[in-house]
Protein backbone atom coordinates (compact mmCIF):
# COMPACT_ATOMS: atom_id res chain seq x y z
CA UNK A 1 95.35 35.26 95.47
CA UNK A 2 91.95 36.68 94.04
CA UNK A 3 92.43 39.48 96.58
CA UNK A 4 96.09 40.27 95.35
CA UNK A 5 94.80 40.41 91.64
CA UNK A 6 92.00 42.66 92.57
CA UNK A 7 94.59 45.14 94.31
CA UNK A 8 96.87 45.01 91.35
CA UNK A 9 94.10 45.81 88.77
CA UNK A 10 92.91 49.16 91.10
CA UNK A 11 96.27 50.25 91.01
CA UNK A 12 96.75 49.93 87.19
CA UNK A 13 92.89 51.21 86.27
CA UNK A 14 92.85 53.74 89.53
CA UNK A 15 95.62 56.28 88.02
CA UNK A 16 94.60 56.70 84.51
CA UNK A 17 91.07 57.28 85.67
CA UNK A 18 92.51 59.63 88.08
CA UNK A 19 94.51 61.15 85.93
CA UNK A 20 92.07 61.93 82.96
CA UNK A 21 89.47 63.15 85.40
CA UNK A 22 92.47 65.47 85.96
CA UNK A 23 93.00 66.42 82.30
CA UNK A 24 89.10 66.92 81.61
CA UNK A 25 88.51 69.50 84.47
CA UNK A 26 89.50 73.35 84.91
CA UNK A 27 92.41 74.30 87.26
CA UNK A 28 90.79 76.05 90.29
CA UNK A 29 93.47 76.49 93.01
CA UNK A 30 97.37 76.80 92.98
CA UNK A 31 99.49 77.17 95.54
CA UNK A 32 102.79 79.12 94.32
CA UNK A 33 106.28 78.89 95.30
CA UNK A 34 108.62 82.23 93.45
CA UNK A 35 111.77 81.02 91.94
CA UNK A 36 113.05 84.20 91.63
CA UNK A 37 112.67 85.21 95.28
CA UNK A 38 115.62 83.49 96.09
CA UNK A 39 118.18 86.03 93.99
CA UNK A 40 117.18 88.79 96.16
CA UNK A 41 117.30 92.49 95.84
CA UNK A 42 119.67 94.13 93.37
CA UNK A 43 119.77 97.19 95.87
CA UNK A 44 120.49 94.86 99.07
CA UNK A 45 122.30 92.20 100.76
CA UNK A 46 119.27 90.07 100.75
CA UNK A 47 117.06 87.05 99.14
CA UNK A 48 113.76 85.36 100.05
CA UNK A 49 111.54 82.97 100.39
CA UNK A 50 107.83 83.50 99.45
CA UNK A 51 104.10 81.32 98.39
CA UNK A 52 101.02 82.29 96.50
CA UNK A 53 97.52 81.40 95.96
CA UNK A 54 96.20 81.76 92.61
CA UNK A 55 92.50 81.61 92.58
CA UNK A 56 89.72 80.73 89.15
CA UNK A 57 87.67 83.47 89.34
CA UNK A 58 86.10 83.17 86.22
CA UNK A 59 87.00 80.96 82.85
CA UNK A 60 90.63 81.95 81.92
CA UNK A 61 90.75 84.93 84.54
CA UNK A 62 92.23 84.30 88.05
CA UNK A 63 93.14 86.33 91.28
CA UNK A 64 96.44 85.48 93.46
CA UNK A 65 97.51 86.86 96.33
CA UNK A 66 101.74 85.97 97.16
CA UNK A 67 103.70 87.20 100.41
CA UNK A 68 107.51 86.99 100.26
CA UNK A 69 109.75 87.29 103.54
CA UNK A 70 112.96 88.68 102.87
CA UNK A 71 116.27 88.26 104.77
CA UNK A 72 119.70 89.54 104.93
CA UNK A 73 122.83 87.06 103.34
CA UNK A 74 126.57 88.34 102.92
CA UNK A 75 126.73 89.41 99.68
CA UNK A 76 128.04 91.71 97.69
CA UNK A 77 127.71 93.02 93.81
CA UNK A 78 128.21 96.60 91.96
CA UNK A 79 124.67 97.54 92.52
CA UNK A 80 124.23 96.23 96.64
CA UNK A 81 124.68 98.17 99.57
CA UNK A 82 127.13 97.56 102.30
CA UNK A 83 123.98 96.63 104.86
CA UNK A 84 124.76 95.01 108.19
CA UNK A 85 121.02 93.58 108.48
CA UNK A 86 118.06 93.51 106.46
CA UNK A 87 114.25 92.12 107.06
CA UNK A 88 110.83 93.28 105.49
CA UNK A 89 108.23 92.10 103.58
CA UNK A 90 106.58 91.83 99.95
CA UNK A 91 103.22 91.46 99.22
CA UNK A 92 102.12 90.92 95.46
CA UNK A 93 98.73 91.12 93.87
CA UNK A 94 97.64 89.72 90.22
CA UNK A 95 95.00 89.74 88.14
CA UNK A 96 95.25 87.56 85.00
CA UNK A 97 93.81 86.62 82.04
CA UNK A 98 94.69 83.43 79.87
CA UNK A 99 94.73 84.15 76.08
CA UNK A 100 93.84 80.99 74.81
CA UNK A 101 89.86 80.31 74.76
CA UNK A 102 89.83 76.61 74.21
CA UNK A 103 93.08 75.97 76.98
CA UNK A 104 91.29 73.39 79.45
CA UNK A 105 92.87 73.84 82.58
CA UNK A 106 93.73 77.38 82.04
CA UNK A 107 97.18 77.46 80.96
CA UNK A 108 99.51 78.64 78.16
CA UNK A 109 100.31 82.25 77.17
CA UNK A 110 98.07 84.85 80.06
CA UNK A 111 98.40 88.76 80.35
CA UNK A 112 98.14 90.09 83.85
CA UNK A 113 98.82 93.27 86.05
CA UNK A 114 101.02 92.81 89.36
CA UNK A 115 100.95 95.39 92.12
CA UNK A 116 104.12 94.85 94.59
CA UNK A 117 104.16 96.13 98.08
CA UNK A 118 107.50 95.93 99.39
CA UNK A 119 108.87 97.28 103.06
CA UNK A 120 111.66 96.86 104.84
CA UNK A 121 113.90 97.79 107.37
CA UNK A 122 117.67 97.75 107.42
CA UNK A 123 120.80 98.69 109.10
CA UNK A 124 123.83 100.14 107.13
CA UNK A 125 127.02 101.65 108.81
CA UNK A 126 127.08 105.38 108.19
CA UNK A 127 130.27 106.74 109.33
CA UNK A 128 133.02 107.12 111.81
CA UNK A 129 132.23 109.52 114.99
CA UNK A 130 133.98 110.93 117.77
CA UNK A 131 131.82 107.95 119.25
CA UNK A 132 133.10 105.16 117.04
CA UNK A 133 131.14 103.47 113.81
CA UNK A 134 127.31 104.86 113.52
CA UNK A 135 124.94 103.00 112.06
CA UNK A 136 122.25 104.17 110.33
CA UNK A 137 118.39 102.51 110.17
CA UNK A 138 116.25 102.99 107.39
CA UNK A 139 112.99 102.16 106.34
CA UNK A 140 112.08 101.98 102.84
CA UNK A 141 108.90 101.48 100.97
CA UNK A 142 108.30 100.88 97.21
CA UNK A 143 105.12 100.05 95.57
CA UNK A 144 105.26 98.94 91.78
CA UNK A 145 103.03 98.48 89.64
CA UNK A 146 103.42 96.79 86.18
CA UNK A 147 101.89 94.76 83.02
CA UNK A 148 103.44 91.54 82.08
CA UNK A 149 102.90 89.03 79.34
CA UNK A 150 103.58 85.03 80.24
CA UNK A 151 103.22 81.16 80.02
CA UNK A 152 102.31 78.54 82.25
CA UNK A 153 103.31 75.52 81.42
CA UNK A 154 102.28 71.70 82.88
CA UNK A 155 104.75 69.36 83.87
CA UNK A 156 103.67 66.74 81.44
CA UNK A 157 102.37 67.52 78.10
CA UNK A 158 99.10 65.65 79.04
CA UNK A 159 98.38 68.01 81.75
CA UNK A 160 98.25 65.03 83.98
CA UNK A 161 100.35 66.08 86.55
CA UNK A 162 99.88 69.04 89.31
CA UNK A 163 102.50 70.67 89.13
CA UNK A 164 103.16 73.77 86.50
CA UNK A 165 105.56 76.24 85.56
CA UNK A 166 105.13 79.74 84.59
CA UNK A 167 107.74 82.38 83.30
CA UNK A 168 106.74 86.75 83.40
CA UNK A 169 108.03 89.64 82.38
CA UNK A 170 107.07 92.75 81.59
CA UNK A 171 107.51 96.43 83.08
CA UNK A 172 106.08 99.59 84.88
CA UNK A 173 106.52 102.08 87.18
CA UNK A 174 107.77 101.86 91.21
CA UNK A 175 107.59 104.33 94.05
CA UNK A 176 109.97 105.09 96.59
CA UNK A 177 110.06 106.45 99.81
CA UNK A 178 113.21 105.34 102.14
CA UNK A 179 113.27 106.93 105.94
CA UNK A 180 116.72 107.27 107.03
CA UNK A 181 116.98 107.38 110.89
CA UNK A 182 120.49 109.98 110.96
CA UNK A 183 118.92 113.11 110.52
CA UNK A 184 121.87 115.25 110.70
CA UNK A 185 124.58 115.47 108.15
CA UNK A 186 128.00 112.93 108.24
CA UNK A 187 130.47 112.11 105.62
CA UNK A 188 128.92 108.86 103.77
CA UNK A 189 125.46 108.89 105.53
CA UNK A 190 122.92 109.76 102.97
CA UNK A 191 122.74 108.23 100.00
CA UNK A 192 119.90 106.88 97.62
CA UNK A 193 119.60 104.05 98.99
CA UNK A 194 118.77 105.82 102.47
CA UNK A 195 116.94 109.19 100.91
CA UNK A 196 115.37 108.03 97.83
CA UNK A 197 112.40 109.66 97.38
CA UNK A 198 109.88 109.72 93.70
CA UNK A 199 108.95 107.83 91.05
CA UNK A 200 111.28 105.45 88.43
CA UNK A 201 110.50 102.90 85.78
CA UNK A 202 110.30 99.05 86.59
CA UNK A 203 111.65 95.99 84.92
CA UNK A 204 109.69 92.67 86.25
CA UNK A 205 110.83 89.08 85.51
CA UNK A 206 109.09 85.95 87.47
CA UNK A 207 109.70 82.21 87.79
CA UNK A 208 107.21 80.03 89.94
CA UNK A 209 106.53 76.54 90.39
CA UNK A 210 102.99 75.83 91.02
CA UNK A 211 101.04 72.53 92.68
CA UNK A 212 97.49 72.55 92.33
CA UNK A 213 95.68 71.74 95.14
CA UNK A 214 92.06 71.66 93.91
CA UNK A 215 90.31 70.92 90.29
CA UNK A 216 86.71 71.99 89.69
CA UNK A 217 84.12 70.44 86.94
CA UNK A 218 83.98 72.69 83.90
C-alpha cells in the first residue's frame, strides 16, 4: 500500500515539475513537419511530404534547414499541367529572428528570410506523331528567395506542451530554368511550363507543426 501511494504522488508531483522546467527554459531544437506541402504545386499534378530542423543559434535568432519530397497525384485545376509523372525535390533554408525580447522559449511574432531550392523532373505528353503519342521530359529548376513576417504559437497557452504552430507569409523573387527534352518543334510541345526561362515575383505562405525535441537552460 505505502508503495502504491508513493507511485501515485510521483505521478501527480512528476508532471508539473516537468512541465515548468519546460516553461522556464529556451526552445533549442524543433523538428518541423510543412502543412502546406501537402497542397502541392499550382503549376503541377503534384503534393508532398517534407520535415525541418530549426536550430537556437543565438537568443531569439534560429537556423532551419527543411527538405520536401514531392510526388505526382491525378489532379487537375486551371493553373496545372496535364503531366503523366512528376518527382523532385525542395530544399528550404531560414534564418529568423523573434521580435519579442522578453518571449521565453522563443516564440510569438519572428521575421525571417527563406531561400527555396526546388528541382524536378516530369513527364508531360507533347503531341501526336507519325509514331503515336510523344512524351516530353523536362527538368525544371527554380530558386526563390523571399522575406516573410510570422507567429509561432504553443499548443497550450502555458507553453507547457511541445508541440507549436507557426503561420508565414510574405514575398520575393523566383528563378526559372525548365529543360525540355523535345528539341525540335511539334504542335503543343513547348510551352512555359517546359521553356520557362528568367526571373518573376513570388508569393510565400507556410503552415508547420513543430515538436520540440530538446530544451536548453537560459
Amino acid at each position: 500500500m505505502r508503495i502504491i501511494l508513493l507511485v501515485q504522488i510521483f505521478l501527480l508531483v512528476f508532471p508539473s515539475v516537468y512541465g515548468q522546467d519546460r516553461s522556464d527554459s529556451i526552445r533549442n531544437l524543433t523538428i518541423k513537419f510543412p502543412v502546406t506541402s501537402l497542397f502541392g504545386d499550382l503549376y503541377g499534378e503534384s503534393m508532398g511530404i517534407g520535415i525541418g530542423i530549426e536550430k537556437m543559434i543565438k537568443p531569439r535568432f534560429s537556423f532551419s534547414q527543411e527538405v520536401n519530397y514531392i510526388f505526382h497525384v491525378d489532379r487537375t485545376s486551371i493553373l496545372s499541367e496535364d503531366l503523366e509523372s512528376i518527382n523532385g525535390l525542395k530544399f528550404t533554408t531560414e534564418i529568423r529572428k523573434y521580435l519579442i525580447r522578453k518571449e521565453v522559449p522563443e516564440s510569438g511574432f519572428f521575421v525571417n528570410m527563406e531561400l527555396k531550392n526546388i528541382i524536378t523532373n516530369s513527364v508531360k505528353k507533347s503531341g501526336i506523331t507519325a509514331g503515336g503519342t510523344e512524351e516530353n521530359e523536362i527538368t525544371r529548376y527554380r530558386g526563390v528567395l523571399t522575406a516573410n513576417f510570422g507567429v509561432l504559437f504553443y499548443w497550450d497557452p502555458h507553453k507547457k506542451s511541445r508541440i507549436t504552430l507557426e503561420l508565414l507569409g510574405g514575398g520575393g523573387l523566383g528563378y526559372i530554368k525548365a529543360k525540355s527534352g523535345i528539341i525540335r518543334e511539334i504542335p503543343g510541345a513547348k510551352s512555359d511550363y517546359s521553356s520557362a526561362n528568367g526571373f518573376y515575383p513570388w508569393i510565400n505562405f507556410d503552415m508547420k507543426i513543430g515538436y520540440i525535441l530538446k530544451h536548453r537552460k537560459p
